[in-house]
C-alpha atoms as a PDB file:
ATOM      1  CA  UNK A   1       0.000   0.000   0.000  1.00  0.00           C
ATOM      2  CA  UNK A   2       0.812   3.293  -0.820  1.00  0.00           C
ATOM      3  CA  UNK A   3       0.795   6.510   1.071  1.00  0.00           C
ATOM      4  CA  UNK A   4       0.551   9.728  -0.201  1.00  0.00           C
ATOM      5  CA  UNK A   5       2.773  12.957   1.406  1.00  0.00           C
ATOM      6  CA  UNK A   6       1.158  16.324   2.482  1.00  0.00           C
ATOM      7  CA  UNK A   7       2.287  19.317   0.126  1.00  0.00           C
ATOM      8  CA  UNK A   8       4.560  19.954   3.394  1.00  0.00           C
ATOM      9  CA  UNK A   9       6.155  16.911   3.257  1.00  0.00           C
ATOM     10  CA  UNK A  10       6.976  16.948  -0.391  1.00  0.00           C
ATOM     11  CA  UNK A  11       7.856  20.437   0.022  1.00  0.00           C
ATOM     12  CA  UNK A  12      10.077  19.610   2.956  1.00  0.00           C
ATOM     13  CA  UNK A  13      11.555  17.044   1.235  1.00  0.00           C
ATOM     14  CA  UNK A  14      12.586  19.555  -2.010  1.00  0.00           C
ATOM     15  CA  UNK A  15      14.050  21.577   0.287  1.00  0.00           C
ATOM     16  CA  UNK A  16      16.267  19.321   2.390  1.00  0.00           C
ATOM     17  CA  UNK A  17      17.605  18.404  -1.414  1.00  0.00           C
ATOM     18  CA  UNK A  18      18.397  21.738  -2.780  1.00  0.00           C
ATOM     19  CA  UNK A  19      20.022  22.614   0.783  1.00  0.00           C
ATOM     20  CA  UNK A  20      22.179  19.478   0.466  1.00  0.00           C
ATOM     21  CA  UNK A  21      23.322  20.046  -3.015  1.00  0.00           C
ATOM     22  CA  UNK A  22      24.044  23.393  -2.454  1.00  0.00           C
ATOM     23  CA  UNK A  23      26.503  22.568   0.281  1.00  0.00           C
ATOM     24  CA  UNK A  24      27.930  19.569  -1.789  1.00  0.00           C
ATOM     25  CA  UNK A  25      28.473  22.688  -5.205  1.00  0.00           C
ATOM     26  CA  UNK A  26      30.057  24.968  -2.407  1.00  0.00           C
ATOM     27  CA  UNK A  27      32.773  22.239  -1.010  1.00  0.00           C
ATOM     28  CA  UNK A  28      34.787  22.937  -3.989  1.00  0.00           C
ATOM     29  CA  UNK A  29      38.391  22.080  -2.932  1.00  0.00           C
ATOM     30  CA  UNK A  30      41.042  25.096  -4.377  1.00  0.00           C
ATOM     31  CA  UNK A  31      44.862  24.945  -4.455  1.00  0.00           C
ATOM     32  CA  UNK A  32      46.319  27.724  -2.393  1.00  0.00           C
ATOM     33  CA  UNK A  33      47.744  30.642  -5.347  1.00  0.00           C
ATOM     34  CA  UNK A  34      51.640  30.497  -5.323  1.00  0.00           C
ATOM     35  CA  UNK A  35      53.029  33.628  -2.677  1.00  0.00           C
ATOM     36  CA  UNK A  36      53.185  36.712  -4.200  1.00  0.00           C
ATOM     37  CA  UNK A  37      55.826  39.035  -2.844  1.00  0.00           C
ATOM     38  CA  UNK A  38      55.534  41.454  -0.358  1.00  0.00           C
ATOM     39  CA  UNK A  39      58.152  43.513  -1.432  1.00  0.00           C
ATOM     40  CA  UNK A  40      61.281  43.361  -3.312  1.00  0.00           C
ATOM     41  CA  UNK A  41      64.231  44.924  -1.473  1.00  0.00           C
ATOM     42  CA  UNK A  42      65.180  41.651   1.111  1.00  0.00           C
ATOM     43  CA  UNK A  43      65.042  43.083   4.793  1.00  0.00           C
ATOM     44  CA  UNK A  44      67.860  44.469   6.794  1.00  0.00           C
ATOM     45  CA  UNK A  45      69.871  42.490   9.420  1.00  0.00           C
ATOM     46  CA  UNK A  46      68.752  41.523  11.972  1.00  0.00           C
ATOM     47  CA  UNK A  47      69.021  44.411  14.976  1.00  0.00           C
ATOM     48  CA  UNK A  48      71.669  43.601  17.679  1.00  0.00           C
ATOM     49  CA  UNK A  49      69.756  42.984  21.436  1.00  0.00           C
ATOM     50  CA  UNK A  50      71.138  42.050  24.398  1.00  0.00           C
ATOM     51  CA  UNK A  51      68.025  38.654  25.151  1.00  0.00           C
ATOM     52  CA  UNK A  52      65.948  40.155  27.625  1.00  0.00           C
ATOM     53  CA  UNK A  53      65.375  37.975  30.506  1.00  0.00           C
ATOM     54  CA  UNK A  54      61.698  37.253  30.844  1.00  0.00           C
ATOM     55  CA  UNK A  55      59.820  35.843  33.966  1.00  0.00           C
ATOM     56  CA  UNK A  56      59.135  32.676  34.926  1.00  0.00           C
ATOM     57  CA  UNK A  57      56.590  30.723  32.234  1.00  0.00           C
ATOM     58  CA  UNK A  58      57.025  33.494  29.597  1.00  0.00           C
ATOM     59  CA  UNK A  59      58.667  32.870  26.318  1.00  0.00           C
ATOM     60  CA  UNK A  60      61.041  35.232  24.732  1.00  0.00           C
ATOM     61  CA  UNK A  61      59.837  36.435  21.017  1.00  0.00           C
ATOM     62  CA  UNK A  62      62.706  37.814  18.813  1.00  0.00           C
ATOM     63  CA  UNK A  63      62.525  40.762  17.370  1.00  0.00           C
ATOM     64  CA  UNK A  64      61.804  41.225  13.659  1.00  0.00           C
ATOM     65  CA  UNK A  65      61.513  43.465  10.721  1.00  0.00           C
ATOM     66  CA  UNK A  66      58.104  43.992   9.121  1.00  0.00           C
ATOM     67  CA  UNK A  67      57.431  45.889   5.867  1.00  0.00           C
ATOM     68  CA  UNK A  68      54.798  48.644   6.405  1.00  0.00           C
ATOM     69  CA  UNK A  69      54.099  49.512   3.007  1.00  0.00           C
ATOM     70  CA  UNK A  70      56.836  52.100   2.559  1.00  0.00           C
ATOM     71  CA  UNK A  71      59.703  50.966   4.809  1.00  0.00           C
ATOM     72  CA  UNK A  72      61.160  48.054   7.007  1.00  0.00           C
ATOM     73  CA  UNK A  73      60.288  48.418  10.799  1.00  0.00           C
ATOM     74  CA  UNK A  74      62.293  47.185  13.556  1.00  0.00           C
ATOM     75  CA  UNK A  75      59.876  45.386  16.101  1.00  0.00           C
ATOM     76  CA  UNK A  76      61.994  44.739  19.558  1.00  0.00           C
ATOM     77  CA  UNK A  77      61.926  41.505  21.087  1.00  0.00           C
ATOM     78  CA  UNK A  78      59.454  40.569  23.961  1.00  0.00           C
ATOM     79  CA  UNK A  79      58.031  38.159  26.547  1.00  0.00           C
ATOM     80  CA  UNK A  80      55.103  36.297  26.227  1.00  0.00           C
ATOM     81  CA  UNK A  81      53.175  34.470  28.256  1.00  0.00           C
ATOM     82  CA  UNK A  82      51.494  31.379  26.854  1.00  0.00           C
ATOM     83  CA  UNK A  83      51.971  27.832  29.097  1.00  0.00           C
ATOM     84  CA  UNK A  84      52.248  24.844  27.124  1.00  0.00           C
ATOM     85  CA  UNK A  85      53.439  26.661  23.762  1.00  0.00           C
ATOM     86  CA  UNK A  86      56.516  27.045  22.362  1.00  0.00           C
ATOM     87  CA  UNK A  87      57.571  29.608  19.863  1.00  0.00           C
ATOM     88  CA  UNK A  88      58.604  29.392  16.549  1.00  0.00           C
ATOM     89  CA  UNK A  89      59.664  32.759  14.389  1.00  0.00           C
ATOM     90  CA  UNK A  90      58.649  33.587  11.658  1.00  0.00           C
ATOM     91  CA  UNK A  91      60.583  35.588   9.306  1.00  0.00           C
ATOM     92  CA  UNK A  92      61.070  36.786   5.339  1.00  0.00           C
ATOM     93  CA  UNK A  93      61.918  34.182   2.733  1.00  0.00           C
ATOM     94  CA  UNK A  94      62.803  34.711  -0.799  1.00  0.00           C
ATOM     95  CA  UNK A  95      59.571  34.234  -2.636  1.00  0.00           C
ATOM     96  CA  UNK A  96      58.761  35.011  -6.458  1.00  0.00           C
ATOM     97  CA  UNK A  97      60.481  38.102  -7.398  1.00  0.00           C
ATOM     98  CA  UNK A  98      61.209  39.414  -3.791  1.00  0.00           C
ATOM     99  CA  UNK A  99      60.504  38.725  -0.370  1.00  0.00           C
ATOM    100  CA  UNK A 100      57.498  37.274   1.374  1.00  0.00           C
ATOM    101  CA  UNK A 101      56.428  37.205   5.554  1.00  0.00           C
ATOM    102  CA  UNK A 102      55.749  34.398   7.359  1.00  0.00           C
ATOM    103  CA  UNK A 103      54.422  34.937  10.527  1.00  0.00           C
ATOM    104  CA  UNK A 104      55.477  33.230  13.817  1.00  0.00           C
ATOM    105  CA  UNK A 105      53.261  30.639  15.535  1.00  0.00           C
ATOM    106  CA  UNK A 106      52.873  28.954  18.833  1.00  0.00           C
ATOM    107  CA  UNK A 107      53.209  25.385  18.676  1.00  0.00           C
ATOM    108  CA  UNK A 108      51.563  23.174  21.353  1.00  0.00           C
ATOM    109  CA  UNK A 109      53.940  21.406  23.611  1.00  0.00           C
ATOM    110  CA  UNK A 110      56.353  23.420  24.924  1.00  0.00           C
ATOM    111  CA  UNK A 111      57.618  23.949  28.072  1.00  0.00           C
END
């Protein structure tokens, strides 16, 4: 025996399939483009600093040069506190036809 749906259920029912393949169309997978540069002059050495000492459970992040738009700016070292993470700077690397950033992270599992 057969039973017939209500309107809703049917309509229900189209819905629940047009919501489904519209997720499915917008899990389109994308390679990452290849880096661009950020600039094209490669940054100065690094600035001389004495290591600061930091307290107890705080980590000591170098310092670094960013690129502002215009110019490379010196960013001093500091201490951060983040239990459980270790850090791991990030820095320029030749990329393309100049220089690209890669920013530090905190990895889980440090001291």
């Amino acid at each position: 025996m057969r039973t017939r749906r209500s309107p809703f259920a049917r309509s229900l029912a189209a819905h629940v399939v047009l919501a489904t393949t519209g997720l499915l169309v917008a899990c389109v997978v994308v390679a990452a483009p290849e880096a661009r540069s950020e600039v094209t002059t490669p940054p100065p050495s690094p600035q001389s600093e004495p290591p600061i000492a930091c307290e107890p459970g705080a980590t000591r992040v170098p310092g670094h040069w960013r690129w502002n738009g215009y110019q490379y700016v010196w960013f001093p070292q500091r201490c951060v506190h983040r239990p459980g993470y270790r850090y791991e700077p990030g820095g320029y690397y030749q990329c393309g036809d100049g220089w690209c950033w890669r920013e530090g992270a905190w990895v889980q599992g440090g001291r």
